[in-house]
Protein backbone atom coordinates (compact mmCIF):
# COMPACT_ATOMS: atom_id res chain seq x y z
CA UNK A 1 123.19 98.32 110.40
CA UNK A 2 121.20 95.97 107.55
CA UNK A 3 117.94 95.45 107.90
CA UNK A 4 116.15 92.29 106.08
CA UNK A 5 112.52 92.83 105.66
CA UNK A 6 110.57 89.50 105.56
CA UNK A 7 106.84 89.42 105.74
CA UNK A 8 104.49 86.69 107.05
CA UNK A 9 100.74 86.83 105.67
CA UNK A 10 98.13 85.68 107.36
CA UNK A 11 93.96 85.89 107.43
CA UNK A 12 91.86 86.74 110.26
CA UNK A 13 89.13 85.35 108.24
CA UNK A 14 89.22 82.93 105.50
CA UNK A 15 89.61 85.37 102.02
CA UNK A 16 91.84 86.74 99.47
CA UNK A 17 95.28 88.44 100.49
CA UNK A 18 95.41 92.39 100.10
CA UNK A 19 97.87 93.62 97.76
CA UNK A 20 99.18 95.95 100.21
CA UNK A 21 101.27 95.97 103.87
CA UNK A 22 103.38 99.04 105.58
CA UNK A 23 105.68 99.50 107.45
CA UNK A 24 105.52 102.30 110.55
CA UNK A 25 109.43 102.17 111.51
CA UNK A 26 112.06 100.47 111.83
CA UNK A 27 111.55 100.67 115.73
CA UNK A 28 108.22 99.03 115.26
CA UNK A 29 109.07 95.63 115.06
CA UNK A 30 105.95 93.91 113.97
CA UNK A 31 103.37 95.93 112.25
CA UNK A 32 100.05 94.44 111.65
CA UNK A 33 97.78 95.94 108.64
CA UNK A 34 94.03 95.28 108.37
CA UNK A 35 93.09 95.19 104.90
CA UNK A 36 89.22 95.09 105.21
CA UNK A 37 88.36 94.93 101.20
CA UNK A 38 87.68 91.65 100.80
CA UNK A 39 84.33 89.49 101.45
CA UNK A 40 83.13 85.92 101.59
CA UNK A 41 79.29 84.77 100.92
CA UNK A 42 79.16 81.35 103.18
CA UNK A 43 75.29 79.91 101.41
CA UNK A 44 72.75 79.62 104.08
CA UNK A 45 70.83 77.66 101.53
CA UNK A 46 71.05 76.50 98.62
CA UNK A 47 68.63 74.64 96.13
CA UNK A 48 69.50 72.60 93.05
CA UNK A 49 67.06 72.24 90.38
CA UNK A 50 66.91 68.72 89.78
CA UNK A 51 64.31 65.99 89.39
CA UNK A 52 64.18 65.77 93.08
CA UNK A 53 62.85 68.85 93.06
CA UNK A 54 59.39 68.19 91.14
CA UNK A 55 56.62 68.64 93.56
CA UNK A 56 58.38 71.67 95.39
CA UNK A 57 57.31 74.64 92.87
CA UNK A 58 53.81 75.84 91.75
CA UNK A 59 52.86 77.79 88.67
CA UNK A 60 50.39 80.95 89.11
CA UNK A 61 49.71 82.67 85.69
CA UNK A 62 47.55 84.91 84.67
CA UNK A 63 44.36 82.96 84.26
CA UNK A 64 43.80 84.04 88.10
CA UNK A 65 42.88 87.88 86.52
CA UNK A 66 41.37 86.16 83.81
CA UNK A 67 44.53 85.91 81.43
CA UNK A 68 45.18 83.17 79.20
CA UNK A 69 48.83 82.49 79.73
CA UNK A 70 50.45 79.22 80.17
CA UNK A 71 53.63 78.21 82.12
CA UNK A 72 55.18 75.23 83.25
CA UNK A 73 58.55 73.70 85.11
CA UNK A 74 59.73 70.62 84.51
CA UNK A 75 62.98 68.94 85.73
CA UNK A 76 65.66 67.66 83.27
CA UNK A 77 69.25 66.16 84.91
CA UNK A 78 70.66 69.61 86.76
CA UNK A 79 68.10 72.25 85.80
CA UNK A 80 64.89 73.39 85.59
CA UNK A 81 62.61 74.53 83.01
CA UNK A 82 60.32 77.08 83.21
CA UNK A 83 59.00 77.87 79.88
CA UNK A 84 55.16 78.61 78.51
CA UNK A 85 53.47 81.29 76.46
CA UNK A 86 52.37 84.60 77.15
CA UNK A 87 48.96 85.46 76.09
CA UNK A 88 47.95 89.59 76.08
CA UNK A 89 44.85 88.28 75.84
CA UNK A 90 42.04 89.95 78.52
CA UNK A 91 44.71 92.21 79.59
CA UNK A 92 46.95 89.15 80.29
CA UNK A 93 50.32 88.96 80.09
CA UNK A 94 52.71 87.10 82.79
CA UNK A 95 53.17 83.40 84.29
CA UNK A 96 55.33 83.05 87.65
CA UNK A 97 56.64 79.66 89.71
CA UNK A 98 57.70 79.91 93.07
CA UNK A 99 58.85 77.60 95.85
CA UNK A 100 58.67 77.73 99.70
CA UNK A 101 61.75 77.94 101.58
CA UNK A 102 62.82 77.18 104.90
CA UNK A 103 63.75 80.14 107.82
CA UNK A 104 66.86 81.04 106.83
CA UNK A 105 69.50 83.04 108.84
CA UNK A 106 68.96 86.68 109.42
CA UNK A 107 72.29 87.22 108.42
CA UNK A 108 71.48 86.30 104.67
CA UNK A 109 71.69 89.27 102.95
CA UNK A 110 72.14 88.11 99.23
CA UNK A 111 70.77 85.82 96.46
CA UNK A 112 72.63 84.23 93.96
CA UNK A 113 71.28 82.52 90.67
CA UNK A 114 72.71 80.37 88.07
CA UNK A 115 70.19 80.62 85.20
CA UNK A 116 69.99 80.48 81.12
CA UNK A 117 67.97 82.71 79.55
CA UNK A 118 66.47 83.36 75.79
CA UNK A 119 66.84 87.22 75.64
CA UNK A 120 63.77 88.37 78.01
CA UNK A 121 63.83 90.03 81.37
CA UNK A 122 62.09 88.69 84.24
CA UNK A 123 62.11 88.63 87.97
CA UNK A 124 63.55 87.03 90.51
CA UNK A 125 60.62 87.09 93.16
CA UNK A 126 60.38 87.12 97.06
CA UNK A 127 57.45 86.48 98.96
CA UNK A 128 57.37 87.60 102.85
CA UNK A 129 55.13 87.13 105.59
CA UNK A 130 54.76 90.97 106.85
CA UNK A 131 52.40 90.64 110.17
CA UNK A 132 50.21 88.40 108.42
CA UNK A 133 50.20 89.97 105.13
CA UNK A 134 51.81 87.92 102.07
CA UNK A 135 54.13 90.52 100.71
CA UNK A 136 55.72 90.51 96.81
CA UNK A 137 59.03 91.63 96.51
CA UNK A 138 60.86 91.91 93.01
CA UNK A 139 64.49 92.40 91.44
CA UNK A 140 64.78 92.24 87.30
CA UNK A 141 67.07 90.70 85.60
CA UNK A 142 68.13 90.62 81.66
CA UNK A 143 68.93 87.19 79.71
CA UNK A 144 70.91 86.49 77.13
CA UNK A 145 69.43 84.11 74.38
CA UNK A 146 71.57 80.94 75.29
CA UNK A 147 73.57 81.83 77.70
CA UNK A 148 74.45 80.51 80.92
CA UNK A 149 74.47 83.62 83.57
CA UNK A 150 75.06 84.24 87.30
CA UNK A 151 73.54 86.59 88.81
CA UNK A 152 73.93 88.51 92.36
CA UNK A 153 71.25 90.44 93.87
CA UNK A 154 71.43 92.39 97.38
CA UNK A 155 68.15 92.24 99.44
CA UNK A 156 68.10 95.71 100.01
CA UNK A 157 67.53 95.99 96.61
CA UNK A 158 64.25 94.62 96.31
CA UNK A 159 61.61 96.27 95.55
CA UNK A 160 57.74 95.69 97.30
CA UNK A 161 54.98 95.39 94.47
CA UNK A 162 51.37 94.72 94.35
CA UNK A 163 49.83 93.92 90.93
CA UNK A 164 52.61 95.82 89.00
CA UNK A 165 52.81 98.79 91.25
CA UNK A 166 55.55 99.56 92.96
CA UNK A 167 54.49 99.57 97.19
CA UNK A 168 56.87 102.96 98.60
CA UNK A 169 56.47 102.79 102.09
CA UNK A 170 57.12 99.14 102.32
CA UNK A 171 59.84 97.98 105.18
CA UNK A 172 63.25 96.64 103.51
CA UNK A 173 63.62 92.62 103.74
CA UNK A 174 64.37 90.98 106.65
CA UNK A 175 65.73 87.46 105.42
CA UNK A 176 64.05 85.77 108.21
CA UNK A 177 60.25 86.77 106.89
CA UNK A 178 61.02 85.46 103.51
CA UNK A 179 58.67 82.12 102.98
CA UNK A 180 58.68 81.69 98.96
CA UNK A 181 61.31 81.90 96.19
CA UNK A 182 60.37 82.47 92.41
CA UNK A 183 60.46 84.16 88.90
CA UNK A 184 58.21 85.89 86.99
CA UNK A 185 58.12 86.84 83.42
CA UNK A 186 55.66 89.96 82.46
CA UNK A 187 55.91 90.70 78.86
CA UNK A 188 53.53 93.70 76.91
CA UNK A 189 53.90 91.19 73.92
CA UNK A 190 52.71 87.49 73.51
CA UNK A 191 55.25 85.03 72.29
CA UNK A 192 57.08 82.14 74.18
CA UNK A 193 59.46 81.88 76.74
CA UNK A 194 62.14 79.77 78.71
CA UNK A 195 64.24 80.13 81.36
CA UNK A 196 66.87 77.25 82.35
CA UNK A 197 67.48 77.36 86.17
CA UNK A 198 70.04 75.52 87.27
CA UNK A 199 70.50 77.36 90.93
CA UNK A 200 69.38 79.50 93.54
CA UNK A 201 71.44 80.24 96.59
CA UNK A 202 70.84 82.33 99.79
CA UNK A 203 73.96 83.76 100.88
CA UNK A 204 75.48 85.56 103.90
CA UNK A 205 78.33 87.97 103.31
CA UNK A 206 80.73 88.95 105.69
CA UNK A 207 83.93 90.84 106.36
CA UNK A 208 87.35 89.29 105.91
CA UNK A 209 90.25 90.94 107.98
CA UNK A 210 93.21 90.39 105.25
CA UNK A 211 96.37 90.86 108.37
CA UNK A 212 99.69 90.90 106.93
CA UNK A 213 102.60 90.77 109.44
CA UNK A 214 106.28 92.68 108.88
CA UNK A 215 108.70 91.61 110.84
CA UNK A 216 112.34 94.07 110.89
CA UNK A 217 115.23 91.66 111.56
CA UNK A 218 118.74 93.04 112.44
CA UNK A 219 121.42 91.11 110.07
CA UNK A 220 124.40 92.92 110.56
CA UNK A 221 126.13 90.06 112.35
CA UNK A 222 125.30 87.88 109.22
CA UNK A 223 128.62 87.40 107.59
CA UNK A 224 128.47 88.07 103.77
């Protein structure tokens, strides 16, 4: 008997085929494979940084501890600028923007930015309403000087803070208490700064069943 092996491919979900099928026997005519490696973000909201946006964000330095640092964000075609100096000046030393968001799904479980940095680190900032409370939450990130980045950040990543300290016992983030999006830039020395956002997406990620199908057909009445 000759066997022809032929194989069908096909997606329970929308994603990327798996590089791999098998095959149980010969006497199992169809064999289906799950290949559960793959995963697709589907944005639950995105926001574009561009002149539309003006109005939406608010600066907060550090003139509210009595700091003399100075930001600013102002919209140019498809990105924003967020640039100022930092001043170490009355123990000083950090300028943040941040906009409010919408409720967003409480399957979002990801953030993903599309920035341009000039060689500092600074934050990507979440602010959540925690019975009542307004709640920081913080993820660094490095920039390159002049270079156009993505980054990806998990919310179970974030970390709660409170003035610079790091809050232990604080709940992980659930994406439906999140009100505000934002950066902050905290540096120990005084100098300028600019960060080009072009970006910021909320994103859901789920599972993607890769199925691949194997069918055994029986050729030996095919003539050669």
């Amino acid at each position: 008997m000759k066997l022809l092996v032929l194989t069908f491919t096909g997606l329970a979900c929308v994603g990327i085929l798996g590089a791999s099928y098998s095959l149980q026997s010969a006497d199992n005519k169809f064999t289906k494979v799950v290949n559960p490696t793959n995963w697709l973000n589907e944005p639950t909201m995105k926001i574009e940084l561009q002149p539309q946006e003006d109005g939406f964000w608010r600066i907060t330095n550090d003139g509210v501890m009595g700091g003399k640092s100075a930001g600013d964000i102002r919209f140019e075609q498809n990105r924003g600028i967020f640039s100022g100096y930092i001043s170490t000046e009355n123990n000083g030393g950090f300028s943040s923007v941040y906009r409010p968001v919408s409720t967003l799904s409480n399957q979002t479980d990801t953030v993903f930015i599309d920035v341009e940095g000039d060689g500092h680190s600074y934050q990507l900032r979440l602010v959540l309403n925690i019975n009542g409370y307004r709640v920081n939450y913080k993820h660094e990130f490095e920039t390159k000087k002049g270079v156009r980045e993505q980054h990806v950040f998990n919310l179970n990543d974030f970390r709660a803070t409170f003035r610079g300290r790091l809050i232990l016992d604080a709940p992980k983030i659930n994406a439906q208490r999140i009100r505000e999006i934002g950066f902050l830039i905290n540096k120990k020395d005084a100098g300028e700064f600019k960060l080009a956002v072009y970006s910021l997406s909320f994103m859901a990620s789920r599972e993607m069943q890769t199925v691949r199908t194997v069918k055994v057909v029986d050729v030996s009445s095919v003539s050669e």
